[in-house]
C-alpha atoms as a PDB file:
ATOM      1  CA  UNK A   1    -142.446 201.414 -27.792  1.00  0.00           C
ATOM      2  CA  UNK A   2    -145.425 199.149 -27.951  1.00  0.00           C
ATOM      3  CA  UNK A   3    -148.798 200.804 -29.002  1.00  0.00           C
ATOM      4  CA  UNK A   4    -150.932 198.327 -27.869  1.00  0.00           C
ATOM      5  CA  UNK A   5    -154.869 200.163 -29.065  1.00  0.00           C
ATOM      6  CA  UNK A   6    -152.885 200.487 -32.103  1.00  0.00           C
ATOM      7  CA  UNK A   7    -152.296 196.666 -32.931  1.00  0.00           C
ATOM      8  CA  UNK A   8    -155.457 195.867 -31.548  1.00  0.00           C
ATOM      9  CA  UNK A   9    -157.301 198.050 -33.798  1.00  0.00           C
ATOM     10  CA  UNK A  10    -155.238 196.743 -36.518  1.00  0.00           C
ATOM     11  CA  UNK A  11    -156.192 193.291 -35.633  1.00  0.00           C
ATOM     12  CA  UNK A  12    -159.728 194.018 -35.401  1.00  0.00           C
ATOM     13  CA  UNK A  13    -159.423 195.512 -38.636  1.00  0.00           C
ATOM     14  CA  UNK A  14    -158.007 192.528 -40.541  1.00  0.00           C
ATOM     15  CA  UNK A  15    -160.676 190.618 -38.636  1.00  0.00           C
ATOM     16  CA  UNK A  16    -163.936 192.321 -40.142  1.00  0.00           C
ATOM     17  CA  UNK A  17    -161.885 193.085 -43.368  1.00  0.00           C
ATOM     18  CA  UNK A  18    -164.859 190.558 -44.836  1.00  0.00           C
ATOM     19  CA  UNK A  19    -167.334 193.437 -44.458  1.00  0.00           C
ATOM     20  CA  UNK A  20    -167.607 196.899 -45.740  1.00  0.00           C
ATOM     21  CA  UNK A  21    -169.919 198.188 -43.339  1.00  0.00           C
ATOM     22  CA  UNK A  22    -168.449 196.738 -40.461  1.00  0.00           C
ATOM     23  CA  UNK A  23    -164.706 197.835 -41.279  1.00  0.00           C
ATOM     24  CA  UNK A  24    -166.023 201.479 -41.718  1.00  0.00           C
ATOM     25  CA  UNK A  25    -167.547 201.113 -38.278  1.00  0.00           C
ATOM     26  CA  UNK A  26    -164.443 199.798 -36.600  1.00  0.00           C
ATOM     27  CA  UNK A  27    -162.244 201.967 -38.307  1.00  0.00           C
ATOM     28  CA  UNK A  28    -164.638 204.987 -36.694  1.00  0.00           C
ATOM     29  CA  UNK A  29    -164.058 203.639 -33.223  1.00  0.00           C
ATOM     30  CA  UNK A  30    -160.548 203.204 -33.972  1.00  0.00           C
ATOM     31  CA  UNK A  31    -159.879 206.655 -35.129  1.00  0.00           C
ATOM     32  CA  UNK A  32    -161.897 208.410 -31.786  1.00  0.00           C
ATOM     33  CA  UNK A  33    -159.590 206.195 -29.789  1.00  0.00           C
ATOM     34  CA  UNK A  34    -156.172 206.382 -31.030  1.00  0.00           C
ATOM     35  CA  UNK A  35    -153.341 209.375 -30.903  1.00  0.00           C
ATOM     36  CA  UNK A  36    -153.006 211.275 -33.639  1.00  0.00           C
ATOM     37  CA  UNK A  37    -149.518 209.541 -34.309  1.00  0.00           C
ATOM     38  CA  UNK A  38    -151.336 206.421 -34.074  1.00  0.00           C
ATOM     39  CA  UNK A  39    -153.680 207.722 -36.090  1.00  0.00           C
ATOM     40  CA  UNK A  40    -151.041 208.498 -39.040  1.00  0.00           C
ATOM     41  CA  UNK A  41    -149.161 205.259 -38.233  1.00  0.00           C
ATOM     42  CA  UNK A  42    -153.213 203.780 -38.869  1.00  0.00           C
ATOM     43  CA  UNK A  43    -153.220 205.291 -41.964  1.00  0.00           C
ATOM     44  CA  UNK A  44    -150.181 204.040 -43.426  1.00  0.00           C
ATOM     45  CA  UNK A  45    -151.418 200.915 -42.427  1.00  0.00           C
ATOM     46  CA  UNK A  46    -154.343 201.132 -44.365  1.00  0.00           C
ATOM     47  CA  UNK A  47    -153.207 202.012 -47.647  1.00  0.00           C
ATOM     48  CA  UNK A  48    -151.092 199.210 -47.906  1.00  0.00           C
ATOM     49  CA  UNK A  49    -153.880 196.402 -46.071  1.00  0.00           C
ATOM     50  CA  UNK A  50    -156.167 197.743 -48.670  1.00  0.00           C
ATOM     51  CA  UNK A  51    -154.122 197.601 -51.722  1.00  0.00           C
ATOM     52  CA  UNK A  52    -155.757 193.889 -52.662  1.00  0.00           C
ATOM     53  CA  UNK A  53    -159.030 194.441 -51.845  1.00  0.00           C
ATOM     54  CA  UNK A  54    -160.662 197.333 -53.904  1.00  0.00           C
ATOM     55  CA  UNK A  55    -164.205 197.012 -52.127  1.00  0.00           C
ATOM     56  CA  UNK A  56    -162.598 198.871 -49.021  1.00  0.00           C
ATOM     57  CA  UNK A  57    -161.207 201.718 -50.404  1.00  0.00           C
ATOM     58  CA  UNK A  58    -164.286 203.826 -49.313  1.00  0.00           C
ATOM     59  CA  UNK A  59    -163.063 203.556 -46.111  1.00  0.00           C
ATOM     60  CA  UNK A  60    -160.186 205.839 -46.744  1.00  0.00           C
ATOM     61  CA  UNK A  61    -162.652 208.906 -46.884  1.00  0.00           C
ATOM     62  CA  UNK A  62    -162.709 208.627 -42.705  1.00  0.00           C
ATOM     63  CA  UNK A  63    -159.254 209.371 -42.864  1.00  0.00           C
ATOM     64  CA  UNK A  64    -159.208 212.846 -44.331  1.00  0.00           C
ATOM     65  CA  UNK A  65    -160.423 214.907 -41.473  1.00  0.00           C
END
């Protein structure tokens, strides 16, 4: 099934991927918005978008809840 806020999160994610602060912020949003199997799906995501770029690995502490 399509998860449309899902990919679009994702998409917004890869876009602002060039800023710390700004991928922390739209990771926020994107975590208030989504299901919580989105959420994990999000996660999974994450660790592998993030593997190459070491500056963003911060943004990992929004995921533990």
């Amino acid at each position: 099934m399509a998860k449309p806020m899902l990919e679009y999160s994702k998409t917004v994610l890869k876009k602002v991927s060039f800023d710390v602060k700004l991928f922390c912020k739209e990771l926020k949003k994107a975590l208030q918005l989504l299901l919580p199997e989105e959420v994990e799906e999000l996660r999974l995501w994450l660790h592998k978008f993030i593997t190459d770029k070491p500056e963003l690995q911060n943004s990992l502490t929004y995921l533990k809840v």
